[in-house]
Protein backbone atom coordinates (compact mmCIF):
# COMPACT_ATOMS: atom_id res chain seq x y z
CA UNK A 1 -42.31 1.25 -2.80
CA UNK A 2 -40.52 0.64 0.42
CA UNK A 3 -36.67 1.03 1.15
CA UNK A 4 -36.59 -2.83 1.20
CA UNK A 5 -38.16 -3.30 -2.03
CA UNK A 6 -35.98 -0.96 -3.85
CA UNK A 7 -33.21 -2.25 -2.03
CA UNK A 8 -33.99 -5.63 -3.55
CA UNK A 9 -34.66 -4.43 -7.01
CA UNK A 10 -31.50 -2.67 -6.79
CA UNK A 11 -29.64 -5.99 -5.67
CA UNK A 12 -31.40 -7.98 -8.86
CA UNK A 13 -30.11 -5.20 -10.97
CA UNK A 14 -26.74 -5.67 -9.65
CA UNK A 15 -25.74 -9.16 -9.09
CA UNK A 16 -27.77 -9.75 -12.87
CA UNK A 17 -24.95 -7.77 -14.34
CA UNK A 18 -22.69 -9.62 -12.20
CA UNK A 19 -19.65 -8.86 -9.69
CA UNK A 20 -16.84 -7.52 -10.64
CA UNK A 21 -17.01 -3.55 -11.16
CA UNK A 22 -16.94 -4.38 -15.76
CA UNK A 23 -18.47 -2.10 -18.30
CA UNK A 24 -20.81 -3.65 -21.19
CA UNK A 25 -19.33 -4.83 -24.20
CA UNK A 26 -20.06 -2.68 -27.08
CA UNK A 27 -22.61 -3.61 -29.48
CA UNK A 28 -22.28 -4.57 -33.16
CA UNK A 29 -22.87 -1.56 -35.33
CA UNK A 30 -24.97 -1.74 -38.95
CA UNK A 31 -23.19 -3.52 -41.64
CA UNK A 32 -20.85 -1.64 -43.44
CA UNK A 33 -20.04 0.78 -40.67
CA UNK A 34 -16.67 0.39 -38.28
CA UNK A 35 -17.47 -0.78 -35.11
CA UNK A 36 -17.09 1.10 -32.07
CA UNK A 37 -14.17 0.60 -29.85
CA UNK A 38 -14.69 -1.89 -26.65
CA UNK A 39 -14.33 -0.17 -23.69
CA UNK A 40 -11.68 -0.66 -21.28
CA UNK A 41 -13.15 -3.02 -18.13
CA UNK A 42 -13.23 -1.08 -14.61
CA UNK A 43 -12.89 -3.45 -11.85
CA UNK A 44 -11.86 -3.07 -8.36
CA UNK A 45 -8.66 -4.18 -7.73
CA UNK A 46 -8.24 -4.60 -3.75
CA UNK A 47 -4.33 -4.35 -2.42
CA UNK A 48 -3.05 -7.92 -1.63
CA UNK A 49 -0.37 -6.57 0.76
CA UNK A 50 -2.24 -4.74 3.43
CA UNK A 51 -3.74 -5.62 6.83
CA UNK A 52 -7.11 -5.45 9.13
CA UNK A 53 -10.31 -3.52 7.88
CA UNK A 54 -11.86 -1.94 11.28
CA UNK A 55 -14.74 -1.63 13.36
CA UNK A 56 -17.39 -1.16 10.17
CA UNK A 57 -20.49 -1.00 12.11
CA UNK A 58 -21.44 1.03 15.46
CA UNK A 59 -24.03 -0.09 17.75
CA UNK A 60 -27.48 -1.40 16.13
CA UNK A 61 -30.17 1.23 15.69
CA UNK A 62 -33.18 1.65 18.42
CA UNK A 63 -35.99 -0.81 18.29
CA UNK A 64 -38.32 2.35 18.01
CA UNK A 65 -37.78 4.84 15.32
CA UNK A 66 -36.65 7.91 16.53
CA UNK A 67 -35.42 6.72 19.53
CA UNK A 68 -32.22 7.49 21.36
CA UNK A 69 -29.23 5.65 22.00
CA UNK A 70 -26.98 7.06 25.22
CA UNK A 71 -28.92 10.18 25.13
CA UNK A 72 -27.69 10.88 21.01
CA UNK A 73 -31.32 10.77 18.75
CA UNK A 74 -30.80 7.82 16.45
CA UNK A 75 -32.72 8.12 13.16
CA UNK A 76 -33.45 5.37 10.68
CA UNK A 77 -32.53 1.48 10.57
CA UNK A 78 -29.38 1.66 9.74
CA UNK A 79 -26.04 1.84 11.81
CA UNK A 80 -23.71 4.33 12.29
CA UNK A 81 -20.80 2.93 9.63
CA UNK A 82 -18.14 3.69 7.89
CA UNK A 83 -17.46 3.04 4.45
CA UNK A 84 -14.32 1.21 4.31
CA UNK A 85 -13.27 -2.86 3.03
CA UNK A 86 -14.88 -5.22 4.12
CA UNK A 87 -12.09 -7.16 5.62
CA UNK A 88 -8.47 -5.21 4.92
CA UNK A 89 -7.39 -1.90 5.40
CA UNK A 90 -7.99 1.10 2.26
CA UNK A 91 -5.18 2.59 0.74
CA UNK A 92 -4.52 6.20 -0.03
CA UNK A 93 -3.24 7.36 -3.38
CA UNK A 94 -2.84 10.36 -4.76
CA UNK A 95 -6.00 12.72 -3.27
CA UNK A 96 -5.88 14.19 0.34
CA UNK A 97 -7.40 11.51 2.92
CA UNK A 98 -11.22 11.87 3.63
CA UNK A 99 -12.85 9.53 5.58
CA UNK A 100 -16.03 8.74 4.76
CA UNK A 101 -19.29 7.75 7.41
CA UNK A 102 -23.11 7.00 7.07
CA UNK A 103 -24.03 9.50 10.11
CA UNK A 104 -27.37 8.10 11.79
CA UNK A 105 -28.46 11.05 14.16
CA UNK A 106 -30.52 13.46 14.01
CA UNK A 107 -30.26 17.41 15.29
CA UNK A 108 -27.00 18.36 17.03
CA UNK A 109 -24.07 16.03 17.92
CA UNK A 110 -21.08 16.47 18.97
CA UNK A 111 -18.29 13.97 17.46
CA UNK A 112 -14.60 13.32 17.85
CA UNK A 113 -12.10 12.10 15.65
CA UNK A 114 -8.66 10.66 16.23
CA UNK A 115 -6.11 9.76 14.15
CA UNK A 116 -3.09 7.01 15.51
CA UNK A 117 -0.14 4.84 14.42
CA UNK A 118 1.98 2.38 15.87
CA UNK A 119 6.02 3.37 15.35
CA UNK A 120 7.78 0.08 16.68
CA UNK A 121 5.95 -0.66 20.37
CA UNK A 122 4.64 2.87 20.79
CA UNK A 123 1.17 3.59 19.65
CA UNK A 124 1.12 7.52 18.51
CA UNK A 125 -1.69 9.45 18.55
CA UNK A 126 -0.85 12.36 15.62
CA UNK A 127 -4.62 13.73 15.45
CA UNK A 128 -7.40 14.75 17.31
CA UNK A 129 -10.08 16.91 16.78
CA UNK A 130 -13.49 17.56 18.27
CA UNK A 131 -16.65 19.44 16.27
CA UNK A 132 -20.30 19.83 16.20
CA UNK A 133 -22.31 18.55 13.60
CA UNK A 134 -25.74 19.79 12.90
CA UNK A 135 -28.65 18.01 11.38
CA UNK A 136 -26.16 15.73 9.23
CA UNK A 137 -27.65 12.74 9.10
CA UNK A 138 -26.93 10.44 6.05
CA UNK A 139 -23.12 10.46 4.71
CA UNK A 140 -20.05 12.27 5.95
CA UNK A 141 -16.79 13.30 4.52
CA UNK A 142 -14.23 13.98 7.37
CA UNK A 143 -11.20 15.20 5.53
CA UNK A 144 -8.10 15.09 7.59
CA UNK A 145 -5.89 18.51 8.28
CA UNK A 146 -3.95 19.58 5.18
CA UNK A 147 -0.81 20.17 7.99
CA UNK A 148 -1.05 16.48 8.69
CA UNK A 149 2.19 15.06 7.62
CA UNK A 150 1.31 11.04 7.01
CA UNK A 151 4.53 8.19 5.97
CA UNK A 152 4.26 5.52 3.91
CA UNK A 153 5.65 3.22 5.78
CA UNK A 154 2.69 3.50 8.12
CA UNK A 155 -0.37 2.19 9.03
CA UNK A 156 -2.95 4.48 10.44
CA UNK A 157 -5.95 3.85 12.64
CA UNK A 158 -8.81 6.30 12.77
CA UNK A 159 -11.67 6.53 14.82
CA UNK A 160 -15.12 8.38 14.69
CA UNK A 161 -16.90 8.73 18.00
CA UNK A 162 -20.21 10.16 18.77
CA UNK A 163 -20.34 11.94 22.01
CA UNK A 164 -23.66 11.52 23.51
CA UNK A 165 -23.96 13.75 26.87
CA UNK A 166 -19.85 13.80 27.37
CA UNK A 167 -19.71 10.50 26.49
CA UNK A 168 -18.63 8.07 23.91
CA UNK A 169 -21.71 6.52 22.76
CA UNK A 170 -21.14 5.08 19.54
CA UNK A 171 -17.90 4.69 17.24
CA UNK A 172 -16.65 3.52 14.23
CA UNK A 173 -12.77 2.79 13.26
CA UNK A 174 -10.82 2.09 10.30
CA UNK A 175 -7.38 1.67 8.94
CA UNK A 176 -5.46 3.22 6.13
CA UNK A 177 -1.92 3.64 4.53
CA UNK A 178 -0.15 5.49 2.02
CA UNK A 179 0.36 3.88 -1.58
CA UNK A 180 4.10 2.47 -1.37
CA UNK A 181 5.24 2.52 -5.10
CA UNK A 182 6.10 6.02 -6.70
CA UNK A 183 3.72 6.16 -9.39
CA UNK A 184 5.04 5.78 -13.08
CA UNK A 185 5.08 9.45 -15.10
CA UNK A 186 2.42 7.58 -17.56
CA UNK A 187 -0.15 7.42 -14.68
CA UNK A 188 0.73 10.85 -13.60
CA UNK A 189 -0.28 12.02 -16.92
CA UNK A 190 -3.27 10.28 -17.28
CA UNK A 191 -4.60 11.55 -13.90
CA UNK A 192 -3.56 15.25 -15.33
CA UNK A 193 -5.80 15.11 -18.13
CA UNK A 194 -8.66 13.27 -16.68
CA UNK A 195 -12.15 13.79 -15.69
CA UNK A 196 -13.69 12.94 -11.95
CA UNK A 197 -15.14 9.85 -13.17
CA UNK A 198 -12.07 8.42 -15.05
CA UNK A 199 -9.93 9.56 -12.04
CA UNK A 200 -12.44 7.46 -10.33
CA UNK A 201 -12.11 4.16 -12.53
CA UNK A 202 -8.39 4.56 -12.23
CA UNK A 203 -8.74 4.74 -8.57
CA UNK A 204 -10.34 1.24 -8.77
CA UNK A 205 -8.17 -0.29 -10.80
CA UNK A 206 -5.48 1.05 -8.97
CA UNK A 207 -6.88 0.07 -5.29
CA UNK A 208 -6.92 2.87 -3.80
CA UNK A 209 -10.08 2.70 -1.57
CA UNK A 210 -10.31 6.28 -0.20
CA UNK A 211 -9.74 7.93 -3.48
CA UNK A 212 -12.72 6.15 -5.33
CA UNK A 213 -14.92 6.39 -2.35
CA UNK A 214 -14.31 10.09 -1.96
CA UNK A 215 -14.51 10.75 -5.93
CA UNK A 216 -17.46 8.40 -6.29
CA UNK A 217 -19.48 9.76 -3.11
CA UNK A 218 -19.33 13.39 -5.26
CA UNK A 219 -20.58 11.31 -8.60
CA UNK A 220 -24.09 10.19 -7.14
CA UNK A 221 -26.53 12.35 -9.60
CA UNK A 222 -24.08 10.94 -12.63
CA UNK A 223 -25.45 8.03 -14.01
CA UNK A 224 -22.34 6.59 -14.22
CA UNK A 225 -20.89 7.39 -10.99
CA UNK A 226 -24.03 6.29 -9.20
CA UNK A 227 -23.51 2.67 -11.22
CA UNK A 228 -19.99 2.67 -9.95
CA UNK A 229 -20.60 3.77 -6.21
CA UNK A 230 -23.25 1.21 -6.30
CA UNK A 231 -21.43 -1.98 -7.40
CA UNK A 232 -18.39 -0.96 -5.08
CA UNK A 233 -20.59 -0.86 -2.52
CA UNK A 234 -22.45 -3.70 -2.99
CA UNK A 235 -18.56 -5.86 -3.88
CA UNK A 236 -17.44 -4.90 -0.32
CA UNK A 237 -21.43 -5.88 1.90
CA UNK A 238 -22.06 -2.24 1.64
CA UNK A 239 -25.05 -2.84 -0.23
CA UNK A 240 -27.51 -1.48 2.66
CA UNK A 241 -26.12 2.33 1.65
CA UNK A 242 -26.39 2.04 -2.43
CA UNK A 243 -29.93 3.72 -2.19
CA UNK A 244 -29.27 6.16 0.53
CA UNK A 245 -29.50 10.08 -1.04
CA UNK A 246 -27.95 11.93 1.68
């Protein structure tokens, strides 16, 4: 069965069960016996108070497999992306940024990432770093330096270039920011004493984009995390990526 097909299957699977990110009622247990608790609904629950989502997609992949794009080998039909909203920017929580990319190339490339903000008229540039990677095609974590010291009264752009003979030939950008609120002791708690996939659905439900992408992306041989990282994707056009195993 082709990519395409399974895509498609996938998709039927999906939208059949429909949209939002909800878990399955429970079913009615044999007379006489209590009946199992419902579980609690997980949906994604976007920020309403945040701005722009990013350049998503990089440039559009060779018309002949294999081929290469500015010198870089380009592998596969899809782009080089990266996983954020579809139209706002994500939100950090409570776990240390990653960043998280669909990598397209093949062999050894060398990238750059760069980190800015805006503080009144100035735009700041608080990160850059440049590193090989080798044979990493499929996804990518980037995390960002533990010494970084981010605000939360800031919004951050980030970009993901791919350097193809000392020059940028492909790049992807996205925006974050800190959660505002200070988070109530009861939620502090709960995230304590939970596993990765409940830190996961509280990530959702809390709307914190890079947390449940990052916990999620780890989750992909649990059958629940794969569900989850599937309809996320699929709820912000990711859908393309649900079937990639890299």
């Amino acid at each position: 069965m082709t990519i395409l097909s399974r895509l498609a299957l996938w998709t039927g699977l999906i939208l059949s069960q429909g949209q939002t990110l909800a878990a399955q009622p429970a079913t009615e247990t044999t007379q006489g016996a209590s009946k199992p608790k419902k579980e609690k609904p997980i949906r994604w629950q976007p920020p309403a108070d945040v701005g722009s989502s990013g350049r998503r997609t990089g440039n559009p992949p060779p018309t002949v497999q294999g081929g290469s794009r500015n010198g870089c080998v380009y592998e596969g039909d899809l782009p080089l992306t990266a996983l954020i909203p579809s139209s706002y920017e994500g939100r950090v929580g409570v776990e240390a940024p990653v960043l998280q990319v669909y990598f397209p190339y093949s062999g050894e490339q060398q990238v750059r990432l760069t980190v800015q903000t805006y503080t009144g008229t100035e735009l700041l540039e608080v990160y850059q770093g440049q590193f090989l990677l080798k044979d990493a095609m499929g996804f990518v974590g980037l995390p960002l330096p533990s010494q970084l010291a981010l605000e939360k009264d800031l919004v951050y752009r980030w970009r993901f270039s791919v350097l193809c003979e000392g020059k940028i030939g492909d790049y992807v950008e996205g925006n974050f920011s800190l959660e505002p609120r200070e988070l109530e002791p009861e939620l502090v708690a709960e995230l304590a004493e939970a596993s990765a996939l409940e830190k996961a659905e509280i990530y959702l439900e809390q709307g914190w984009w890079y947390d449940a992408i990052t916990v999620l992306s780890g989750l992909r041989t649990d059958s629940q995390g794969t569900q989850l990282w599937a309809e996320l994707l699929t709820v912000e056009g990711l859908m393309g990526f649900v079937l990639v195993q890299e």
